[in-house]
PDB file of N, CA and C in Angstrom:
ATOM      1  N   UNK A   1       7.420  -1.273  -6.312  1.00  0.00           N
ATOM      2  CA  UNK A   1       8.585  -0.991  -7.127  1.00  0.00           C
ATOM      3  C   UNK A   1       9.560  -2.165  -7.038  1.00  0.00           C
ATOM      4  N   UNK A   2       9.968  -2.410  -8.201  1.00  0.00           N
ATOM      5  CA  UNK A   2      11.190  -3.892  -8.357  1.00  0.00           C
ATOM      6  C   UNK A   2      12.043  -3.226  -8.143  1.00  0.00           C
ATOM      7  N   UNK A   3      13.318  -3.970  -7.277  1.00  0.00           N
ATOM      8  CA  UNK A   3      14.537  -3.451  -7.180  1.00  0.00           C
ATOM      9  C   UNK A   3      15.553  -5.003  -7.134  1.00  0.00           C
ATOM     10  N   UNK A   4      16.823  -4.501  -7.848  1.00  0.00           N
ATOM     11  CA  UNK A   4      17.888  -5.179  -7.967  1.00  0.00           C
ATOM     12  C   UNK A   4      18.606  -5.864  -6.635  1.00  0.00           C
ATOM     13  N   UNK A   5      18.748  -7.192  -6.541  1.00  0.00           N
ATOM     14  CA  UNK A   5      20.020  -7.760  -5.811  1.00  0.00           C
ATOM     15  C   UNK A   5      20.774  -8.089  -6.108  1.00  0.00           C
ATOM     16  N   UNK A   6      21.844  -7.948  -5.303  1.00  0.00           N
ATOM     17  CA  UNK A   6      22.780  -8.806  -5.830  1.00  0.00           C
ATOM     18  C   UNK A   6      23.647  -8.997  -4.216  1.00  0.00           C
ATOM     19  N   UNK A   7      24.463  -9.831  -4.667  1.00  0.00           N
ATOM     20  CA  UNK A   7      25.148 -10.779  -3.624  1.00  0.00           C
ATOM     21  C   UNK A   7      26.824 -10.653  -4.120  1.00  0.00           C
ATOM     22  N   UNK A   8      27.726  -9.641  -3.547  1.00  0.00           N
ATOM     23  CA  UNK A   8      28.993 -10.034  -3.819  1.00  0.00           C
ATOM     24  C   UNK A   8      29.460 -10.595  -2.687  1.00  0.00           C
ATOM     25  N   UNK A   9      31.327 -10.540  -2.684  1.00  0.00           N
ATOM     26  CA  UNK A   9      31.675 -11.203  -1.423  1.00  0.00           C
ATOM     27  C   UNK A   9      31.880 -10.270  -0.055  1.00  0.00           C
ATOM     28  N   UNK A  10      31.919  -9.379  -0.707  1.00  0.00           N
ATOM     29  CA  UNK A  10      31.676  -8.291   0.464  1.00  0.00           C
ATOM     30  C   UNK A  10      30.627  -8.147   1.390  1.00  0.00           C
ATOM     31  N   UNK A  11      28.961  -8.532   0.405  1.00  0.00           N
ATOM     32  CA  UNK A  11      27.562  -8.363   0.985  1.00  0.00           C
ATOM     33  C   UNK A  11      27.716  -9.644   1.871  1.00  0.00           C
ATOM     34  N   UNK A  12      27.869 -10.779   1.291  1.00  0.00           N
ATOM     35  CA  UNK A  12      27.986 -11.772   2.131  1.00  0.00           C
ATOM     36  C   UNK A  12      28.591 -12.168   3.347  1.00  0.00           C
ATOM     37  N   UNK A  13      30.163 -11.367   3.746  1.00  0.00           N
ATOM     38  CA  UNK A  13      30.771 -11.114   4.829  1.00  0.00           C
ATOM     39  C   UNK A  13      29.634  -9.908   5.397  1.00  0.00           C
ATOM     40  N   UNK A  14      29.063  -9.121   5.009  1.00  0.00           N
ATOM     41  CA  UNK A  14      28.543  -8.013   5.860  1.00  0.00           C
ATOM     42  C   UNK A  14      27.517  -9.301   6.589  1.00  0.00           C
ATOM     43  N   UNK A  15      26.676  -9.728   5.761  1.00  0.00           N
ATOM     44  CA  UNK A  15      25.524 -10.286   5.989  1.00  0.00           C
ATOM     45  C   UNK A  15      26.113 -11.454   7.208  1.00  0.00           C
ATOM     46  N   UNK A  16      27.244 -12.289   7.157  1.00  0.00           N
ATOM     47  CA  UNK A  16      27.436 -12.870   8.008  1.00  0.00           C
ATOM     48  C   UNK A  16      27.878 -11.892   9.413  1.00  0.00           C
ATOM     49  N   UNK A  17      28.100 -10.708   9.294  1.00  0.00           N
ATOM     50  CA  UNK A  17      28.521  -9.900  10.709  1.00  0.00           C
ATOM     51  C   UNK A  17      27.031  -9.906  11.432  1.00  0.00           C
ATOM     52  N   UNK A  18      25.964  -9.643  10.567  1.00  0.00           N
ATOM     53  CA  UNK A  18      24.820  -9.783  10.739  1.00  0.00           C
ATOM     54  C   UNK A  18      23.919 -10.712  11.352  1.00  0.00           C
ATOM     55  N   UNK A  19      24.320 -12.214  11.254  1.00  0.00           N
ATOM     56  CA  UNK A  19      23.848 -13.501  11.302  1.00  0.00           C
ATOM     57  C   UNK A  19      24.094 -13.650  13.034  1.00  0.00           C
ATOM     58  N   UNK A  20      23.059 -14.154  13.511  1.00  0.00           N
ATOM     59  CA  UNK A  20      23.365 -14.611  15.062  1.00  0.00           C
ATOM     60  C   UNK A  20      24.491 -15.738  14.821  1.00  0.00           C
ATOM     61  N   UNK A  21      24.650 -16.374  13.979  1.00  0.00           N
ATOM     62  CA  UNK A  21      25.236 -17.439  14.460  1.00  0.00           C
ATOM     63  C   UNK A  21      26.887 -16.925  13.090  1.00  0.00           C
ATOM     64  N   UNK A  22      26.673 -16.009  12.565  1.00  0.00           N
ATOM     65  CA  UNK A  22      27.999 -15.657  11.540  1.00  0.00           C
ATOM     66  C   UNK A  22      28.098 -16.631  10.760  1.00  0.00           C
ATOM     67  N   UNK A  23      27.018 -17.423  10.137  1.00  0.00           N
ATOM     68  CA  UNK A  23      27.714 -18.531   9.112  1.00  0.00           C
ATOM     69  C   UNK A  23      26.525 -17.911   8.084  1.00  0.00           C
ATOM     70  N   UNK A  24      27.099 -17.743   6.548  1.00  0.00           N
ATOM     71  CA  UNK A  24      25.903 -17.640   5.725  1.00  0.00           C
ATOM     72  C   UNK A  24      25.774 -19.259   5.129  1.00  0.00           C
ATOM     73  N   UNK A  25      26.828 -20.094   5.149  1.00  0.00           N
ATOM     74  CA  UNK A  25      26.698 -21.673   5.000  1.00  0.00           C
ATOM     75  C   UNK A  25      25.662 -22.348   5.613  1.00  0.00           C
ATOM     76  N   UNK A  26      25.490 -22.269   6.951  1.00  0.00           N
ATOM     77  CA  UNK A  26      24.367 -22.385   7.503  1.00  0.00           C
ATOM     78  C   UNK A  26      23.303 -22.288   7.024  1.00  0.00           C
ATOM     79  N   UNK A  27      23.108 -20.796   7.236  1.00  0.00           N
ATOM     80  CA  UNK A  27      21.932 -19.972   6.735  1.00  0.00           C
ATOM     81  C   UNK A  27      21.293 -20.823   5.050  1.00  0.00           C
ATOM     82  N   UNK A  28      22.063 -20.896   4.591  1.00  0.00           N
ATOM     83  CA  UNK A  28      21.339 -21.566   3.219  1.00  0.00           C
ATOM     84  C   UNK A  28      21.049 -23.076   3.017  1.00  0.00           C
ATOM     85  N   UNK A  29      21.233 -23.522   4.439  1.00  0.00           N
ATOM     86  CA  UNK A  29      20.766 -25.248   4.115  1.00  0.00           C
ATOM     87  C   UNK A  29      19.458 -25.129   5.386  1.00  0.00           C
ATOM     88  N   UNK A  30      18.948 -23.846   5.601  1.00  0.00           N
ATOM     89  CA  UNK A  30      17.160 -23.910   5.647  1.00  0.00           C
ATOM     90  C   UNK A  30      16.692 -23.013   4.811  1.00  0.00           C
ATOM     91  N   UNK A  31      15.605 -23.826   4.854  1.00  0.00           N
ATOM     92  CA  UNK A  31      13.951 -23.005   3.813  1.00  0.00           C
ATOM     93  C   UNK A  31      13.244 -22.248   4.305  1.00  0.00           C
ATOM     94  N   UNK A  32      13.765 -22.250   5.830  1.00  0.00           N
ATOM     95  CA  UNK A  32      12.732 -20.740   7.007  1.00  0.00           C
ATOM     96  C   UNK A  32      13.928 -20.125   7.241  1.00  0.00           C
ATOM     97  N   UNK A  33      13.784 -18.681   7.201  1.00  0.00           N
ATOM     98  CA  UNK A  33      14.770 -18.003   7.724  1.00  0.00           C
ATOM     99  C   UNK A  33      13.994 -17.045   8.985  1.00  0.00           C
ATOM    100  N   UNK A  34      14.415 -16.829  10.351  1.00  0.00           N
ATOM    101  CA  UNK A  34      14.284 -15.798  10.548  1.00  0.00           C
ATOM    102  C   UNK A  34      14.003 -14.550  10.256  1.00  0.00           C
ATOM    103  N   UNK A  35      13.468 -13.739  10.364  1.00  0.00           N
ATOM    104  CA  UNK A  35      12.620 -12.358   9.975  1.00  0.00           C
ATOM    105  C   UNK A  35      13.884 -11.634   9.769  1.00  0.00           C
ATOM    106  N   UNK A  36      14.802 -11.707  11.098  1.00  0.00           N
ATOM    107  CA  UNK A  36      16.094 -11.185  11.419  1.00  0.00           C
ATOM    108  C   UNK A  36      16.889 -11.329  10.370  1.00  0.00           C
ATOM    109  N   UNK A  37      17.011 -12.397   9.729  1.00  0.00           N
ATOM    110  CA  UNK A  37      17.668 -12.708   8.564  1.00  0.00           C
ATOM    111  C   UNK A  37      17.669 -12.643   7.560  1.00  0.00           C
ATOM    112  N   UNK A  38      16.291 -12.164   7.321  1.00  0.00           N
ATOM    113  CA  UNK A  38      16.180 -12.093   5.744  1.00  0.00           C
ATOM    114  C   UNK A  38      16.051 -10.466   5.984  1.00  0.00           C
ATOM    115  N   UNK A  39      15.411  -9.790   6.974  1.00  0.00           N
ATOM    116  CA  UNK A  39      15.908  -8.315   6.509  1.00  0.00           C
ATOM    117  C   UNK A  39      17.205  -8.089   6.568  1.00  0.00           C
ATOM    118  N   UNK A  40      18.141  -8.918   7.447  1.00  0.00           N
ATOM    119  CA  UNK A  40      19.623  -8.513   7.106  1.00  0.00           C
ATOM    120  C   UNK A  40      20.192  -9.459   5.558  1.00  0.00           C
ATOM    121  N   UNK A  41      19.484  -9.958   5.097  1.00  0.00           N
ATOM    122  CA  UNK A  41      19.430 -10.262   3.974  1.00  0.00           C
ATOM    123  C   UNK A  41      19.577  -9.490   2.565  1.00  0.00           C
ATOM    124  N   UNK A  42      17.895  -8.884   2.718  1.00  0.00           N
ATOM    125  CA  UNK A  42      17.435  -8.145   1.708  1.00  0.00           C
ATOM    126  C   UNK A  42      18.427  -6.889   1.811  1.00  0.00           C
ATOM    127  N   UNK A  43      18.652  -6.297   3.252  1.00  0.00           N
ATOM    128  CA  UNK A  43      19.428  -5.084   3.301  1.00  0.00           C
ATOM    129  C   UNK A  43      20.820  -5.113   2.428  1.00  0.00           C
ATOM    130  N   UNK A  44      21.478  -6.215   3.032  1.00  0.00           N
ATOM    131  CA  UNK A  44      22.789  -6.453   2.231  1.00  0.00           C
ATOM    132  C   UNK A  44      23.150  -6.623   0.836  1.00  0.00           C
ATOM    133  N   UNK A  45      22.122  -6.963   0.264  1.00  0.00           N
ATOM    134  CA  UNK A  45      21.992  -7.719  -1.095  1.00  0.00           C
ATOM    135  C   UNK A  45      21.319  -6.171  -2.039  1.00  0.00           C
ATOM    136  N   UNK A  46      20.733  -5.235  -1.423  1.00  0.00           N
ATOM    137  CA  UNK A  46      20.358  -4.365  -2.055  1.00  0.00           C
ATOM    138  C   UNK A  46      20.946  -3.162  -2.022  1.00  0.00           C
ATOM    139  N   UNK A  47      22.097  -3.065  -0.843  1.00  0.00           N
ATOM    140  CA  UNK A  47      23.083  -2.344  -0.751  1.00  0.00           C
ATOM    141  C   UNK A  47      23.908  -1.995  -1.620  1.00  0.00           C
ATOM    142  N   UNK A  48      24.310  -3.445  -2.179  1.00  0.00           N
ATOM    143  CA  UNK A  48      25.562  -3.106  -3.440  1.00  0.00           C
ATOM    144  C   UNK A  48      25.182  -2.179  -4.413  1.00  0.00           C
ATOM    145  N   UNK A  49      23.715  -2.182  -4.792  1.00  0.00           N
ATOM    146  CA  UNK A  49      23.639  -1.122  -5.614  1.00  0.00           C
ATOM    147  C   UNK A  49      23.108   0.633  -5.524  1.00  0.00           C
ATOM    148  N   UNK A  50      23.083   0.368  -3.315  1.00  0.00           N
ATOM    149  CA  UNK A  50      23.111   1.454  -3.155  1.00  0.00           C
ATOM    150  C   UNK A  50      23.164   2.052  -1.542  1.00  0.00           C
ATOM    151  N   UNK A  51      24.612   2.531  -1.722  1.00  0.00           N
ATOM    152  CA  UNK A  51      25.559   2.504  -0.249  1.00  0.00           C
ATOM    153  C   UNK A  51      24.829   3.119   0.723  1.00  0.00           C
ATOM    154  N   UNK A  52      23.732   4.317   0.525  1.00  0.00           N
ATOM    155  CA  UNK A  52      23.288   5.301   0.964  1.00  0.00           C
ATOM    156  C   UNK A  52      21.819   4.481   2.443  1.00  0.00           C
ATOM    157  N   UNK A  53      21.090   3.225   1.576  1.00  0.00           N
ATOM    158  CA  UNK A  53      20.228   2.694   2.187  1.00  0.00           C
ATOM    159  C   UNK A  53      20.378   2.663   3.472  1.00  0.00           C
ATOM    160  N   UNK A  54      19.280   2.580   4.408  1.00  0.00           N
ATOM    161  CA  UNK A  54      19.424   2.029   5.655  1.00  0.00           C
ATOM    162  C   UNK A  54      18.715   0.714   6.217  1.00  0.00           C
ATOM    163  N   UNK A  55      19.075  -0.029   7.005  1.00  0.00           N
ATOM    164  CA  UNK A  55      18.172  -1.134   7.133  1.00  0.00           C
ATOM    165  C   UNK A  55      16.254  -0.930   7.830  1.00  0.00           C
ATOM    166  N   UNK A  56      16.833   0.101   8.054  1.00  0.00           N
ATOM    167  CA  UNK A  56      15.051   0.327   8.425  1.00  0.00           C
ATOM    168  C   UNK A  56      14.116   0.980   7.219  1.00  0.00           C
ATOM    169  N   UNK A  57      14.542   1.795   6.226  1.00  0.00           N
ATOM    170  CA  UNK A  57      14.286   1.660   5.323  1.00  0.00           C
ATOM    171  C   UNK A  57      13.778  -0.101   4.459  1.00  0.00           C
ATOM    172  N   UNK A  58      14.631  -0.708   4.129  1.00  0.00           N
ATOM    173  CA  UNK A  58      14.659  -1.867   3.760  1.00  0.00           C
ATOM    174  C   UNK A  58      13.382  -2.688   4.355  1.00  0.00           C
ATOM    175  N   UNK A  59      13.574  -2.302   5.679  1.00  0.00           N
ATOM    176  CA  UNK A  59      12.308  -3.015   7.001  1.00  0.00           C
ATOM    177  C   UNK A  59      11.157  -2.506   6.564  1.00  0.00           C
ATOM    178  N   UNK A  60      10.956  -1.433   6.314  1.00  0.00           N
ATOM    179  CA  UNK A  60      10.148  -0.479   6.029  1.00  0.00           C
ATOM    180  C   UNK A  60       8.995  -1.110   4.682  1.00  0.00           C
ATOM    181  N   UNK A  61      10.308  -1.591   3.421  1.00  0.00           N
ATOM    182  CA  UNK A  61      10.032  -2.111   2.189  1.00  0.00           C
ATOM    183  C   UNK A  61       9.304  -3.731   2.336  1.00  0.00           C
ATOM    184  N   UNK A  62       9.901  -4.326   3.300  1.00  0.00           N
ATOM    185  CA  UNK A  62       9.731  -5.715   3.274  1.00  0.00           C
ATOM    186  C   UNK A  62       8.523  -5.341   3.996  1.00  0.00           C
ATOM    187  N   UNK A  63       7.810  -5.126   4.922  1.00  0.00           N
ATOM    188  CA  UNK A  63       6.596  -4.810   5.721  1.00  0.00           C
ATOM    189  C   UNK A  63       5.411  -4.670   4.508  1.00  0.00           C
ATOM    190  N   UNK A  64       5.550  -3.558   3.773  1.00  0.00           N
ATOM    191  CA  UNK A  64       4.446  -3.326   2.874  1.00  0.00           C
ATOM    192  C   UNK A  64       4.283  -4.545   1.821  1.00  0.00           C
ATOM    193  N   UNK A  65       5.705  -4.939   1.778  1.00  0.00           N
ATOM    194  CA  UNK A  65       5.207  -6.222   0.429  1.00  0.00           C
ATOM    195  C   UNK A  65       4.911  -7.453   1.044  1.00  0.00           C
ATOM    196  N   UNK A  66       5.076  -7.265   2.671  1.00  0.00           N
ATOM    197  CA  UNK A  66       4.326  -8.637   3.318  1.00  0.00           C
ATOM    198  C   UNK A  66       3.133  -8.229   3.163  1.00  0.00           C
ATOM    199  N   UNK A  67       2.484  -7.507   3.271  1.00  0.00           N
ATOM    200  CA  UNK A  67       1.050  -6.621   3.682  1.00  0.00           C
ATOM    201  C   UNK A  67       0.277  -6.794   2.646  1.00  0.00           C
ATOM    202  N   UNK A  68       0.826  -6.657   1.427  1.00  0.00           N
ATOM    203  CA  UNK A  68       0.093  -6.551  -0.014  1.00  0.00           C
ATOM    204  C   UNK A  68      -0.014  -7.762  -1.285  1.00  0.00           C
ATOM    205  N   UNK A  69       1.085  -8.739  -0.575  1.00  0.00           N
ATOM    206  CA  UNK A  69       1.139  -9.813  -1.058  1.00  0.00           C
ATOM    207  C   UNK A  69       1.294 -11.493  -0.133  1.00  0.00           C
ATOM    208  N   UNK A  70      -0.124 -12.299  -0.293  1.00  0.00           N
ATOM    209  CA  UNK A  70      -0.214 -13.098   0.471  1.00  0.00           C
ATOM    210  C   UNK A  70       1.291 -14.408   0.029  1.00  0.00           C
ATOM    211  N   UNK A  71       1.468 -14.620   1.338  1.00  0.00           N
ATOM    212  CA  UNK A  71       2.911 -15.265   1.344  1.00  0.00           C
ATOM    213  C   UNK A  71       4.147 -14.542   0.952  1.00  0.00           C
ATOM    214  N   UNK A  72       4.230 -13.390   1.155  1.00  0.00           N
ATOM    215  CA  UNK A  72       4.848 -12.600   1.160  1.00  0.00           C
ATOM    216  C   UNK A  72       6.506 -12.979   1.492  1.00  0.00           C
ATOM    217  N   UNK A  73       6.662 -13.026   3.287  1.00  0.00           N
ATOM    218  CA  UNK A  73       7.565 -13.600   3.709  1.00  0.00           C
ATOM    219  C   UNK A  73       8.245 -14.530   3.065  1.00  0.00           C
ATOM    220  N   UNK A  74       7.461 -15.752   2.812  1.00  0.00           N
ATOM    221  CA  UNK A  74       7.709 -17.311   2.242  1.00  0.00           C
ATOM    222  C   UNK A  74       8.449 -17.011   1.085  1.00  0.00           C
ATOM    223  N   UNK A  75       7.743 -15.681  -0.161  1.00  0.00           N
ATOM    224  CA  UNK A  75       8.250 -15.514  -1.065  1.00  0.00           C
ATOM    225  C   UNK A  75       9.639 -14.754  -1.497  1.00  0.00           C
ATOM    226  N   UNK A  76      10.050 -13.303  -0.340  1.00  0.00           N
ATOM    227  CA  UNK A  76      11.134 -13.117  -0.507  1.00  0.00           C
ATOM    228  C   UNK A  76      12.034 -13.837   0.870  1.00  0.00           C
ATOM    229  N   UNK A  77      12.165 -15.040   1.504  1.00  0.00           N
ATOM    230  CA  UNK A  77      12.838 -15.904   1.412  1.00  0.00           C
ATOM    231  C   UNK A  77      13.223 -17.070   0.387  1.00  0.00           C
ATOM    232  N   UNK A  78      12.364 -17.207  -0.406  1.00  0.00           N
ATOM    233  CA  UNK A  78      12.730 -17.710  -1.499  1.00  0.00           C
ATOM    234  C   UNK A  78      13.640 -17.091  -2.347  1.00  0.00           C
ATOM    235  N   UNK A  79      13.341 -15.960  -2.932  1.00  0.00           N
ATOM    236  CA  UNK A  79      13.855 -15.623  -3.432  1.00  0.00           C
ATOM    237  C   UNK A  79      15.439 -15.421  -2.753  1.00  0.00           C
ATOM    238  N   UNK A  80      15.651 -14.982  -1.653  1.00  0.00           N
ATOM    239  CA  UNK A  80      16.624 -14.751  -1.429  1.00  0.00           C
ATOM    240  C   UNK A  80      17.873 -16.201  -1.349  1.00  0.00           C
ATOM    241  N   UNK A  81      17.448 -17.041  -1.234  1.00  0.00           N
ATOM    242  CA  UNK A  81      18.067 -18.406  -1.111  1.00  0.00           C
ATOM    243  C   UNK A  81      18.876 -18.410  -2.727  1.00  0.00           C
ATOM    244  N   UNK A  82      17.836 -17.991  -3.483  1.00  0.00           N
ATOM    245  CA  UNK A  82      17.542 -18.150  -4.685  1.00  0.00           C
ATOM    246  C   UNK A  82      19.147 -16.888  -5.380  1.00  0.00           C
ATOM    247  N   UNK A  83      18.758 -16.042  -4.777  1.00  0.00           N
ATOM    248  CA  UNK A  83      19.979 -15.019  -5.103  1.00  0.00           C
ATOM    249  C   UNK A  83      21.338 -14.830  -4.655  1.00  0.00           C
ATOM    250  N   UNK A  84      21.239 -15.543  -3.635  1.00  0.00           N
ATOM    251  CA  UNK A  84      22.913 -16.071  -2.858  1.00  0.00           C
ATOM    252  C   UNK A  84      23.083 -17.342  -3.293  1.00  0.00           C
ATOM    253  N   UNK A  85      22.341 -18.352  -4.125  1.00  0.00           N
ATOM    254  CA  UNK A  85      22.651 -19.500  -4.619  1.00  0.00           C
ATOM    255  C   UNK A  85      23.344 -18.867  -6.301  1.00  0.00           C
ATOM    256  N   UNK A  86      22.768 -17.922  -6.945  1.00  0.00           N
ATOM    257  CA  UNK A  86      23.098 -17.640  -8.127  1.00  0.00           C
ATOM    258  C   UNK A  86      24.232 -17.136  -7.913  1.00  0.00           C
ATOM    259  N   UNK A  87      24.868 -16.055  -7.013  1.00  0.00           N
ATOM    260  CA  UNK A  87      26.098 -15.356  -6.836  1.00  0.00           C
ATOM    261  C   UNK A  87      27.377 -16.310  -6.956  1.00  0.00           C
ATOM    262  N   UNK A  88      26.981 -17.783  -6.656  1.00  0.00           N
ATOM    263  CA  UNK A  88      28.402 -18.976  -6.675  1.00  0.00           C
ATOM    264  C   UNK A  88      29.305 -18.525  -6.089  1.00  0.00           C
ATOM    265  N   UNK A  89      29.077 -18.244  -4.883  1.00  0.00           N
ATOM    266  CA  UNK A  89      29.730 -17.624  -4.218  1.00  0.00           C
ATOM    267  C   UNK A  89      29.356 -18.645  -2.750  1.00  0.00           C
ATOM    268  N   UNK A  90      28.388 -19.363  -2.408  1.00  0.00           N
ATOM    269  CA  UNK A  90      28.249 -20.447  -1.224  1.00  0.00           C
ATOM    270  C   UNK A  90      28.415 -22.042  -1.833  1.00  0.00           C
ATOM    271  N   UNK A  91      28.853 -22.454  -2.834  1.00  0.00           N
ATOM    272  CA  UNK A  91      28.333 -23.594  -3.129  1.00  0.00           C
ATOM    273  C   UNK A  91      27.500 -24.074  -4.310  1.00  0.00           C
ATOM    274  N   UNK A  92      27.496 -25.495  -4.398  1.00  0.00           N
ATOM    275  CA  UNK A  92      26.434 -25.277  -4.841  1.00  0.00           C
ATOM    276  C   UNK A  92      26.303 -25.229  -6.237  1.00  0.00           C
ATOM    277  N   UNK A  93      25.209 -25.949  -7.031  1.00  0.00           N
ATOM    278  CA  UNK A  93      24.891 -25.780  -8.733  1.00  0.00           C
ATOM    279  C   UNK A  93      24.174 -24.568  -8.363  1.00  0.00           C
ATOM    280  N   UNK A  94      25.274 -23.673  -9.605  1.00  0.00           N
ATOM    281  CA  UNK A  94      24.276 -22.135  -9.981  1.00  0.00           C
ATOM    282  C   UNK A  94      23.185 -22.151 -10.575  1.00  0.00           C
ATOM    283  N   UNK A  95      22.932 -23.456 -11.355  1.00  0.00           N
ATOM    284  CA  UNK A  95      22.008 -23.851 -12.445  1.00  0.00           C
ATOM    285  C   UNK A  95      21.008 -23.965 -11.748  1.00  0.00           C
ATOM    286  N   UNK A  96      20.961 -24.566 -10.331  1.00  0.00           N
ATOM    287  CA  UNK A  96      19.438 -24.892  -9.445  1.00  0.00           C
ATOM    288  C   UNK A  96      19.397 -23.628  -9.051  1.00  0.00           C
ATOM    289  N   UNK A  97      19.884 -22.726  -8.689  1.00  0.00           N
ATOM    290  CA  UNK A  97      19.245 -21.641  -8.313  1.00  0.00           C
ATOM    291  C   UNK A  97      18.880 -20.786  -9.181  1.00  0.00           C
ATOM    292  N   UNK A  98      19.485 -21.013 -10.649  1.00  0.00           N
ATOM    293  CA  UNK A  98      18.866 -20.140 -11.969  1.00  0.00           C
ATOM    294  C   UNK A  98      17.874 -20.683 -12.394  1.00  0.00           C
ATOM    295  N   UNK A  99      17.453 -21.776 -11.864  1.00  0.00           N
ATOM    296  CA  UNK A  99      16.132 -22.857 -12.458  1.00  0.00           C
ATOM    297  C   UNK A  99      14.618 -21.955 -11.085  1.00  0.00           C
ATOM    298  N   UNK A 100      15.480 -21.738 -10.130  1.00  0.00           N
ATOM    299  CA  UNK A 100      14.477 -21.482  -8.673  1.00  0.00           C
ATOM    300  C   UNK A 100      13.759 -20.092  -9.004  1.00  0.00           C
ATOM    301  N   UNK A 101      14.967 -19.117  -9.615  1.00  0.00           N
ATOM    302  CA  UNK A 101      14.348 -17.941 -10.055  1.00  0.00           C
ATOM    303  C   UNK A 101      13.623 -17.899 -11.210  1.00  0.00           C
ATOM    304  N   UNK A 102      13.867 -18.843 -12.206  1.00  0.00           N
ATOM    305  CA  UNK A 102      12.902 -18.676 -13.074  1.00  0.00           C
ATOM    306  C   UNK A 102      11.629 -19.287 -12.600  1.00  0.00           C
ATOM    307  N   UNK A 103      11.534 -20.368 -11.838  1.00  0.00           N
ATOM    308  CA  UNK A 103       9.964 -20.740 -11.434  1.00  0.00           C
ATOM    309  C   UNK A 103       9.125 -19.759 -10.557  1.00  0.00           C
ATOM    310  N   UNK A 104      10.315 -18.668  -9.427  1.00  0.00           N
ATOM    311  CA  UNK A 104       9.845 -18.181  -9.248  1.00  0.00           C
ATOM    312  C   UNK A 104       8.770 -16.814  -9.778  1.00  0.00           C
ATOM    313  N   UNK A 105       9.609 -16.785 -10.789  1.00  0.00           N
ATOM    314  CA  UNK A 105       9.035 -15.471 -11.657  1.00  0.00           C
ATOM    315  C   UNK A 105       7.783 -16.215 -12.547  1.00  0.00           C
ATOM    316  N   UNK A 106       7.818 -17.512 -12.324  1.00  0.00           N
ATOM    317  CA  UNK A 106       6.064 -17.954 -13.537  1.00  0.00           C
ATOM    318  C   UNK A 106       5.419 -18.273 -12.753  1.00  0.00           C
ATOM    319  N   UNK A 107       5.467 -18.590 -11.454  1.00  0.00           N
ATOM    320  CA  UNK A 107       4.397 -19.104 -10.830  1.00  0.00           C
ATOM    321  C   UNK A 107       4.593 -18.363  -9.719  1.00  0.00           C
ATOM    322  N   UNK A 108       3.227 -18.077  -9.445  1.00  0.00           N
ATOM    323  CA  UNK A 108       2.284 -16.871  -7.884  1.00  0.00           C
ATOM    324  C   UNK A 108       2.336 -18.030  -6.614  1.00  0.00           C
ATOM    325  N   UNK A 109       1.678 -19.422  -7.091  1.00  0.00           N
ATOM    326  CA  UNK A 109       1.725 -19.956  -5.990  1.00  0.00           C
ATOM    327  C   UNK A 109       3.122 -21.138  -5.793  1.00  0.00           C
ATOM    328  N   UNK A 110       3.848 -20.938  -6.460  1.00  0.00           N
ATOM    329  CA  UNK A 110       5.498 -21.986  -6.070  1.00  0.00           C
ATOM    330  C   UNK A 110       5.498 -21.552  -4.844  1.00  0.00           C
ATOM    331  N   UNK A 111       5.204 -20.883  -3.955  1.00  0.00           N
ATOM    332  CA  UNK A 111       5.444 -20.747  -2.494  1.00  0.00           C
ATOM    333  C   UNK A 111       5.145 -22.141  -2.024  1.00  0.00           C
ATOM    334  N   UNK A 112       3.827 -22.796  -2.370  1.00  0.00           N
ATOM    335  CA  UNK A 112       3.134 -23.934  -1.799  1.00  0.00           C
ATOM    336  C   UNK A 112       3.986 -24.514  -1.282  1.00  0.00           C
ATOM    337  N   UNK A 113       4.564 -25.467  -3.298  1.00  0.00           N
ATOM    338  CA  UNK A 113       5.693 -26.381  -3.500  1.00  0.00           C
ATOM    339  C   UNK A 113       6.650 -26.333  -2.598  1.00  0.00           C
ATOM    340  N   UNK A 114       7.315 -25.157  -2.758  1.00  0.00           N
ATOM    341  CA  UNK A 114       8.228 -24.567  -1.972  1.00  0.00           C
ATOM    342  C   UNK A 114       8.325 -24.852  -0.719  1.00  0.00           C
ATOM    343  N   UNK A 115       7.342 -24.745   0.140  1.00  0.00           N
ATOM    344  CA  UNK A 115       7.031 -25.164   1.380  1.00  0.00           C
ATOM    345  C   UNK A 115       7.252 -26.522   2.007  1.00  0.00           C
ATOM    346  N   UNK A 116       6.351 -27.450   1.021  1.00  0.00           N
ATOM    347  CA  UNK A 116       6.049 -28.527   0.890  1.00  0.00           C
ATOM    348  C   UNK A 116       7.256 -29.297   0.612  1.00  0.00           C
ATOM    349  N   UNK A 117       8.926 -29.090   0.424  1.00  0.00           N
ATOM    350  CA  UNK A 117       9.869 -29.488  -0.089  1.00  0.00           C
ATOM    351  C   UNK A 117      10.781 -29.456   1.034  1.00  0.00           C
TER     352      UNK A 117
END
């Protein structure tokens, strides 16, 4: 099942209470994130559109779509870079991260690239 993110300034202060180190600035000038981080990631970002979630739930979600899709991880860290870069809310051309999500959505293997960068 697809579900919506989004990134306000609220998710982003949550997400930094979250962060071992409290910087989401940080956090977005690497291409590996911690496991830790991207489920407090995905949790935060999928919250806004619904208060009720819990993060083990969320844990729950990210597990099966590692499981069922190879590069899994690689891919919703991408994406997520990808969705706190669009919010213009860290920095940053919005345009490269509206360029990141669209490659992500045409190509299965941009993980490679991705990697490789």
């Amino acid at each position: 099942e697809e579900r919506e993110i989004k990134f306000t300034i609220q998710a982003l202060e949550e997400l930094e209470v979250l962060l071992p180190n409290r910087n989401v600035f940080e956090l977005m000038h690497r291409q590996e994130w911690a496991m830790n981080e991207i489920v407090s990631a995905m949790y935060c970002g999928l919250k806004v559109y619904d208060r009720k979630l819990t993060r083990e739930i969320v844990s729950q979600w990210i597990t099966s779509f590692v499981r069922d899709n190879e590069n899994g991880i690689q891919k919703l860290n991408a994406y997520l870079i990808a969705a706190i870069g669009v919010s213009g809310l860290v920095g940053g051309e919005k345009s490269a991260f509206e360029n990141l999500l669209r490659v992500l959505d045409k190509k299965d293997d941009f993980i490679e690239g991705f990697e490789g960068k």
